[in-house]
Every structure is written in structure tokens, then in C-alpha cells.
N, C-alpha and C. Protein backbone atom coordinates (compact mmCIF):
# COMPACT_ATOMS: atom_id res chain seq x y z
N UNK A 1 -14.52 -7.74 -4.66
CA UNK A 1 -13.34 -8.59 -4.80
C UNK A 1 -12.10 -7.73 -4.61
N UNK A 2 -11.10 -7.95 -3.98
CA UNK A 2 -9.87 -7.66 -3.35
C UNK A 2 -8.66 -8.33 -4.17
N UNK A 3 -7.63 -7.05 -4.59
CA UNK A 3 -6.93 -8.44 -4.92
C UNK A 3 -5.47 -7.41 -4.77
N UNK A 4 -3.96 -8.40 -4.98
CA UNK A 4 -2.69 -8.28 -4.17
C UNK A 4 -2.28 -8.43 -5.39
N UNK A 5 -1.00 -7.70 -5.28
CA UNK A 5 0.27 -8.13 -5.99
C UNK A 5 1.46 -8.48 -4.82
N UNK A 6 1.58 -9.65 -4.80
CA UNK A 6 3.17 -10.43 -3.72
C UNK A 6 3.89 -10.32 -4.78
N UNK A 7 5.11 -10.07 -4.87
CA UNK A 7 6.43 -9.54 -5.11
C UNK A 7 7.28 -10.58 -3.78
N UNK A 8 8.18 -11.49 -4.56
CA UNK A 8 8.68 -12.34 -3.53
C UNK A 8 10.09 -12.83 -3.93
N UNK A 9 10.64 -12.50 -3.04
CA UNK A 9 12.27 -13.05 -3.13
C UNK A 9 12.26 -14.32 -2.63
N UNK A 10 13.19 -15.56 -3.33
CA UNK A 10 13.32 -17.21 -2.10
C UNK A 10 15.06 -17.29 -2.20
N UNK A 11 15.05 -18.07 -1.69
CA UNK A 11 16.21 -18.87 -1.77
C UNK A 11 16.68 -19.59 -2.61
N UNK A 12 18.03 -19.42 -3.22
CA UNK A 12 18.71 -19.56 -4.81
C UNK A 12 18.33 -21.04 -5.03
N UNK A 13 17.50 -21.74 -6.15
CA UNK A 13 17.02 -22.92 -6.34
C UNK A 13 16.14 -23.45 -5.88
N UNK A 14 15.39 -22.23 -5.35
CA UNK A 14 13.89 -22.84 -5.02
C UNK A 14 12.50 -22.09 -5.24
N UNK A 15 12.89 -21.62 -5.99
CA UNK A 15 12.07 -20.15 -6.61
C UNK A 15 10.97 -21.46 -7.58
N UNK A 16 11.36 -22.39 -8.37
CA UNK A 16 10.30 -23.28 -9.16
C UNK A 16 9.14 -23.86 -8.14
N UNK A 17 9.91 -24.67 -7.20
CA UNK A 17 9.06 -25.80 -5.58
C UNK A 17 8.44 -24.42 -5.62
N UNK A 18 8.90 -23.32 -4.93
CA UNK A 18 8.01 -21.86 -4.25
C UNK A 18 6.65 -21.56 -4.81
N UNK A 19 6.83 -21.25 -6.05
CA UNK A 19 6.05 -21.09 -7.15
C UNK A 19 5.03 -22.04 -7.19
N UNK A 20 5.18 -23.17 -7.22
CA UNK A 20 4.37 -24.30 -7.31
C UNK A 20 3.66 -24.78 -6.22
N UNK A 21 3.92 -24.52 -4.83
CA UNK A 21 3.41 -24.66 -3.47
C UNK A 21 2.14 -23.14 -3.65
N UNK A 22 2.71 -21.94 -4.28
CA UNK A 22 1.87 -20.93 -4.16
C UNK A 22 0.90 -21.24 -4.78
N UNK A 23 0.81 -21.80 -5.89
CA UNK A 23 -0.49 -22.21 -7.26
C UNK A 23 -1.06 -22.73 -6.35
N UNK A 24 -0.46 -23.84 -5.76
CA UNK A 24 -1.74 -24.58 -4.65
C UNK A 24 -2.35 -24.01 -4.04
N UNK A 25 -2.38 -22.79 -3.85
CA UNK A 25 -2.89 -22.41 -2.07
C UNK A 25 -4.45 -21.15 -2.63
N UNK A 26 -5.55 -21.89 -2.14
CA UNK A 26 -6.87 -20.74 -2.71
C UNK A 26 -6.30 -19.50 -2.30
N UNK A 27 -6.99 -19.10 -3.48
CA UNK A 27 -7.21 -17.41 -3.41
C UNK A 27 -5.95 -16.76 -4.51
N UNK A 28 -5.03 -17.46 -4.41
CA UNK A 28 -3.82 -17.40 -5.72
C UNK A 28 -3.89 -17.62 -6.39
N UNK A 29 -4.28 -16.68 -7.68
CA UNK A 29 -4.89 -16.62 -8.82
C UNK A 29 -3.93 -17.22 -9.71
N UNK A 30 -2.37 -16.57 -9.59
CA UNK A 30 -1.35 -17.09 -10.19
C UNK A 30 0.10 -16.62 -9.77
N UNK A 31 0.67 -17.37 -10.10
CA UNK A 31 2.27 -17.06 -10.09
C UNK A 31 3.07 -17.61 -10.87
N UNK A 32 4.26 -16.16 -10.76
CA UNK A 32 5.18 -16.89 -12.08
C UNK A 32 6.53 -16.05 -11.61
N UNK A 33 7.34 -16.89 -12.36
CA UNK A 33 8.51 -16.66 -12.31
C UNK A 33 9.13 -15.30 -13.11
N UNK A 34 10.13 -14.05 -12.41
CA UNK A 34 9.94 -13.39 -13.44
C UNK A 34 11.79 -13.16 -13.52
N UNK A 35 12.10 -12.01 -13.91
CA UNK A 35 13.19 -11.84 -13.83
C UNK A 35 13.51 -9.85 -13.19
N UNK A 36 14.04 -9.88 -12.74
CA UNK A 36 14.50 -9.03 -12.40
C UNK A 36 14.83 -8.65 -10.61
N UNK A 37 14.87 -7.78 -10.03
CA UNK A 37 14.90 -7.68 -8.59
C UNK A 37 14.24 -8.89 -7.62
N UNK A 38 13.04 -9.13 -8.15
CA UNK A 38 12.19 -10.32 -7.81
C UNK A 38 12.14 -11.50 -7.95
N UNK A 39 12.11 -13.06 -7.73
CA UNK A 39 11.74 -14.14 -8.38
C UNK A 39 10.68 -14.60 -8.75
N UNK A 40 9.59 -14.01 -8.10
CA UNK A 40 8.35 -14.37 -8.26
C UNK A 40 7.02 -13.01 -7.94
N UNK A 41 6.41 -13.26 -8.85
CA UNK A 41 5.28 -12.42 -8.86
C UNK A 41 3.44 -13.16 -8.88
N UNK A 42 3.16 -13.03 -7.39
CA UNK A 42 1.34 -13.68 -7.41
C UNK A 42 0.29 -12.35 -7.44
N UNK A 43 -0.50 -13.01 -7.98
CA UNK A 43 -1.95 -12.24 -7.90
C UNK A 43 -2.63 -13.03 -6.89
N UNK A 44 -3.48 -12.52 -6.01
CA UNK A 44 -3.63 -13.10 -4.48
C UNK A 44 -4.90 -12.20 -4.85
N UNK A 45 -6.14 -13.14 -4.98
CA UNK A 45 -8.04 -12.40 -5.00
C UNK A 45 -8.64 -13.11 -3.67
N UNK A 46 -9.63 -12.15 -3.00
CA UNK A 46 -10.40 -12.67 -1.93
C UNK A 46 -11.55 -11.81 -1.82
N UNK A 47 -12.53 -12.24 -1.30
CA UNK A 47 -13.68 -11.35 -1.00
C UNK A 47 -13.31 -9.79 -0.80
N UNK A 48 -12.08 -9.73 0.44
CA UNK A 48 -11.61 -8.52 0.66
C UNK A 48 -10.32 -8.69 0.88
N UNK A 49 -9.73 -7.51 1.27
CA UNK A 49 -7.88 -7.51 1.59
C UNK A 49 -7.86 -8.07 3.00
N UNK A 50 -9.10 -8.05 4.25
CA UNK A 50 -8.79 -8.75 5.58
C UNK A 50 -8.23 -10.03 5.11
N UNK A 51 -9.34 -10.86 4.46
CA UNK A 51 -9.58 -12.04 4.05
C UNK A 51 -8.39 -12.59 3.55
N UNK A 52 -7.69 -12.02 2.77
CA UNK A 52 -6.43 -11.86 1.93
C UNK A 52 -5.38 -11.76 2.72
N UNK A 53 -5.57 -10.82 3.85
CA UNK A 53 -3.80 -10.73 5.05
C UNK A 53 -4.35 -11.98 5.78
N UNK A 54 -5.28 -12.18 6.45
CA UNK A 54 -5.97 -12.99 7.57
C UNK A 54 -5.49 -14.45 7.13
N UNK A 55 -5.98 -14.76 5.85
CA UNK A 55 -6.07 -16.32 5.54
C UNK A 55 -4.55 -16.31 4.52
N UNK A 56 -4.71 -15.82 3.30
CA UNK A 56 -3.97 -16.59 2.07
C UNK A 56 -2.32 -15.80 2.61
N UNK A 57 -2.36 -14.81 3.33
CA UNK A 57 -0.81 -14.74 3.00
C UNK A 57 0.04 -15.60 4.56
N UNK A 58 -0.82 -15.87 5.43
CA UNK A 58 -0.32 -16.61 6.54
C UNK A 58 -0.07 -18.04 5.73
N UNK A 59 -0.67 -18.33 4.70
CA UNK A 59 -0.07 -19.59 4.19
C UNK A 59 1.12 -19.46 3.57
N UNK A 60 1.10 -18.52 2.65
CA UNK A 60 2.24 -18.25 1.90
C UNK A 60 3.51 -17.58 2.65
N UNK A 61 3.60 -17.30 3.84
CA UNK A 61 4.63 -16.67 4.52
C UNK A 61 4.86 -17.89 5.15
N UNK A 62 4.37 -18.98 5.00
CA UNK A 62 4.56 -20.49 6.36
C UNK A 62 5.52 -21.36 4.85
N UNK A 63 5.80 -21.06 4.20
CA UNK A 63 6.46 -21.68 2.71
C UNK A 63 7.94 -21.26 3.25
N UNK A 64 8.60 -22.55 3.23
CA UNK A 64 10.47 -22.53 3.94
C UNK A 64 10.70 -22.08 2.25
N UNK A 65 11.57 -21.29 2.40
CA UNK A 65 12.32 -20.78 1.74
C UNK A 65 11.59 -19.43 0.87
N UNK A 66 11.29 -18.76 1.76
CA UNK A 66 11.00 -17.57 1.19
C UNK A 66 11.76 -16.47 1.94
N UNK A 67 12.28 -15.52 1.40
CA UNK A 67 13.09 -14.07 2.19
C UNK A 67 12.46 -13.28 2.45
N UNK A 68 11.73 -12.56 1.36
CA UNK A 68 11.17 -11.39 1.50
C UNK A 68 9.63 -11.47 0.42
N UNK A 69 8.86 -10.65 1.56
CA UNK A 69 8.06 -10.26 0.21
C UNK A 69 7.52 -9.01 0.20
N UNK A 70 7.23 -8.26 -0.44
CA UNK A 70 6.44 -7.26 -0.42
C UNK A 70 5.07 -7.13 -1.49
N UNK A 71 4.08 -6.40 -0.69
CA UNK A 71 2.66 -6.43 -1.16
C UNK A 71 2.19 -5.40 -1.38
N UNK A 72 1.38 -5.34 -2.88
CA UNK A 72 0.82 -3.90 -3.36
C UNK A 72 -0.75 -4.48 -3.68
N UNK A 73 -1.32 -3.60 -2.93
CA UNK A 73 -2.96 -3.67 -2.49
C UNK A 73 -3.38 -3.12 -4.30
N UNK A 74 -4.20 -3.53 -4.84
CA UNK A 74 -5.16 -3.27 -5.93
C UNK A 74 -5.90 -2.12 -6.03
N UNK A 75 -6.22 -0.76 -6.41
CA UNK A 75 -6.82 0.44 -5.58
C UNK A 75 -8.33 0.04 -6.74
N UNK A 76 -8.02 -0.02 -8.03
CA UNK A 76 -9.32 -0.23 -9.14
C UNK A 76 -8.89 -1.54 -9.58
């Protein structure tokens, strides 16, 4: 099992919709709203990390109103 930390910036007032489109989407274990540099923080699990760039984050990068995200791979 493979799993991500997304670190995600959106657009001012849509960080809740964002959040809530991400819960939907398999393989997103969770997300939440946090505070600081970031608006949002997911845990993203898949068989492996292909599986994980290949499928779940092409969904989550297709979500209008997102800026930025950056991703930290799981090592243990």
C-alpha cells in the first residue's frame, strides 16, 4: 500500500466545495481543512504511488478551483 500527503492551496471560498469533491474521489482516505500556508491537507492510499499519480491525482487536479498543490510520497 502506497500512500501521499497533497498539501493544496484553492481559491478564497472554496477551500469547503474543494474538500468535499476530494472525500468523494477513491483512494482519498481523507481531507481536511487546516490552517496555515495550506488550505487543505489529503491522505491519498493506492496499491502503489503509479496507481496514485496515474488515477487519483488526475482527478483531483481536474477540481476548478485549485492553485497549487504539492505532494509528499510516504517512505514507511
Amino acid at each position: 500500500m502506497a500512500r501521499i500527503y497533497l498539501l493544496t492551496n484553492v481559491l478564497p471560498g472554496r477551500d469547503v466545495s474543494i474538500r468535499d469533491t476530494m472525500r468523494g474521489i477513491k483512494g482519498v482516505v481523507n481531507a481536511d481543512l487546516v490552517t496555515g500556508p495550506y488550505d487543505i491537507i489529503a491522505v491519498i492510499e493506492a496499491a502503489d504511488t503509479s496507481e496514485i499519480f496515474d488515477k487519483v491525482l488526475k482527478k483531483v487536479r481536474k477540481i476548478k478551483g485549485i492553485n497549487r498543490t504539492e505532494t509528499f510520497v510516504a517512505v514507511e
